[in-house]
Protein backbone atom coordinates (compact mmCIF):
# COMPACT_ATOMS: atom_id res chain seq x y z
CA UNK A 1 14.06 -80.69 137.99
CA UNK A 2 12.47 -79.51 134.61
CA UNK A 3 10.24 -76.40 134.30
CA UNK A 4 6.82 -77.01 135.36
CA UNK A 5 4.36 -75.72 133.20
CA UNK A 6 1.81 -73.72 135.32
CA UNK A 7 -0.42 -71.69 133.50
CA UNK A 8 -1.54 -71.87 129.88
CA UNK A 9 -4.46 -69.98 128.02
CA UNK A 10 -5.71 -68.81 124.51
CA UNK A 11 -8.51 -66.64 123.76
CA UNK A 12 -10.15 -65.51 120.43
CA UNK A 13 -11.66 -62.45 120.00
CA UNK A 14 -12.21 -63.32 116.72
CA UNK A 15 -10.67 -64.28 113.42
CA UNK A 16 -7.72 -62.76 113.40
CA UNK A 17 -7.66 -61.10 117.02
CA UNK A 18 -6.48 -63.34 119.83
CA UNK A 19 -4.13 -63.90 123.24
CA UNK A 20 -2.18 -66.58 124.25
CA UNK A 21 -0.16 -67.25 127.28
CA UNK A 22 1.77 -69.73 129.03
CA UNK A 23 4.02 -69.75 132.71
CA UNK A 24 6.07 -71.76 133.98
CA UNK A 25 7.97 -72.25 136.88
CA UNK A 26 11.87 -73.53 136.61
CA UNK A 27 14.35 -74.46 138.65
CA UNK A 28 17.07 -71.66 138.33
CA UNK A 29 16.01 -68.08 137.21
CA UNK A 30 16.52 -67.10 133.07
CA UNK A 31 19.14 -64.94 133.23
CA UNK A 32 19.09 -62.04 134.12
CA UNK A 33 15.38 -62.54 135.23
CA UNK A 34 16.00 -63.23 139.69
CA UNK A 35 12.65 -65.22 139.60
CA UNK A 36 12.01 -68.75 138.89
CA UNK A 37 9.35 -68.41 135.98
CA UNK A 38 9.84 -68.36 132.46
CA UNK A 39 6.63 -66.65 130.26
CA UNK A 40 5.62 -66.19 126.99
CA UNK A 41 2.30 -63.98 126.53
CA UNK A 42 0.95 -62.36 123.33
CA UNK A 43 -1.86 -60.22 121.75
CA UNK A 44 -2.04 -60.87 117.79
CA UNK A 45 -4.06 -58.98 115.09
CA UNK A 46 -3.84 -59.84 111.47
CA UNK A 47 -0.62 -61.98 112.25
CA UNK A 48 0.92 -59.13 113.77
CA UNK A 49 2.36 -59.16 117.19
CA UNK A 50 0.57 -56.15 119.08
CA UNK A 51 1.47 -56.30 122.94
CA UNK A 52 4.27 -59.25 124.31
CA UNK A 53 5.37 -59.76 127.76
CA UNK A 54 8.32 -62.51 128.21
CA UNK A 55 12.05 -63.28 129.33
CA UNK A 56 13.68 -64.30 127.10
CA UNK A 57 17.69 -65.26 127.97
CA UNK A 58 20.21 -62.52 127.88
CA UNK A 59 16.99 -59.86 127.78
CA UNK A 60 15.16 -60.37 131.49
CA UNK A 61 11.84 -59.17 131.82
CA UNK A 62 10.56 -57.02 128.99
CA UNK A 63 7.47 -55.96 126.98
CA UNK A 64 6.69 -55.16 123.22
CA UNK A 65 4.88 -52.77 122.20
CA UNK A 66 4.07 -52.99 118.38
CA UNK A 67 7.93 -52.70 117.15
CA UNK A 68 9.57 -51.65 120.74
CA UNK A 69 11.03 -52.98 123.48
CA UNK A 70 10.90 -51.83 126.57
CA UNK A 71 11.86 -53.47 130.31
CA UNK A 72 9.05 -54.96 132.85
CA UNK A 73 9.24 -54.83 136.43
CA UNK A 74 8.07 -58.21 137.32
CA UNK A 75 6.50 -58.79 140.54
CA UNK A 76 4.41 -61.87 140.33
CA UNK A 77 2.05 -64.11 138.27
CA UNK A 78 -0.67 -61.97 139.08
CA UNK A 79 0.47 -58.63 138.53
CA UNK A 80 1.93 -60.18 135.56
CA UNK A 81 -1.30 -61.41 134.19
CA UNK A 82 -3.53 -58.42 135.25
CA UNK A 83 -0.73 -56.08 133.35
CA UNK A 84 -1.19 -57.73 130.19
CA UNK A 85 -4.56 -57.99 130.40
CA UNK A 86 -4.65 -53.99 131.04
CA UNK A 87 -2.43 -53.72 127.74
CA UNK A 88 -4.32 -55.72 125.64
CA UNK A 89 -7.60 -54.10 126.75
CA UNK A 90 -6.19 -50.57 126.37
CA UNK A 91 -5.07 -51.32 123.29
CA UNK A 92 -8.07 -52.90 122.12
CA UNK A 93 -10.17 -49.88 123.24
CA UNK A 94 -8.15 -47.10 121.59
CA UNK A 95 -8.08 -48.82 118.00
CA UNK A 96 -12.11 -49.94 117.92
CA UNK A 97 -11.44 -53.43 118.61
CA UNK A 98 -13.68 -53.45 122.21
């Protein structure tokens, strides 16, 4: 079975200011991720990647934050989706972007 691509979206807020996403399910968990999704979700200003949520092999779950790298408890699409929505918007709000 190959990975099943399951959710996909891009949004600008403008010119230089946008999201992207995409989830998919696979058939054996990225190690050392224990769930059987694989993501890739990111908040870009000016070229620059702001917020990231993904696992990537050999890392598991994580998050970036500007320059750092920090772990994510994943517990679902959802939750996943709602918690980088709350980053980005946070973000967004404290540097005069909303």
């Amino acid at each position: 079975m190959k990975a099943t691509e399951i959710k996909r979206f891009a949004y600008a807020f403008g010119a230089n200011d946008f999201v992207e996403g995409v989830v998919w399910a696979v058939p054996e968990p990225v190690p050392p991720s224990e769930h059987g999704y694989k993501y890739r979700l990111v908040y870009i200003v000016d070229g620059v990647r702001i917020i990231g949520f993904d696992n990537e092999r050999g890392k598991g779950d994580h998050r970036h934050n500007g320059a750092s790298e920090i772990a994510y408890a994943f517990r679902g699409i959802d939750p996943l989706l709602d918690d980088f929505a709350s980053a980005v918007e946070a973000w967004r709000l404290a540097n005069g972007k909303a």
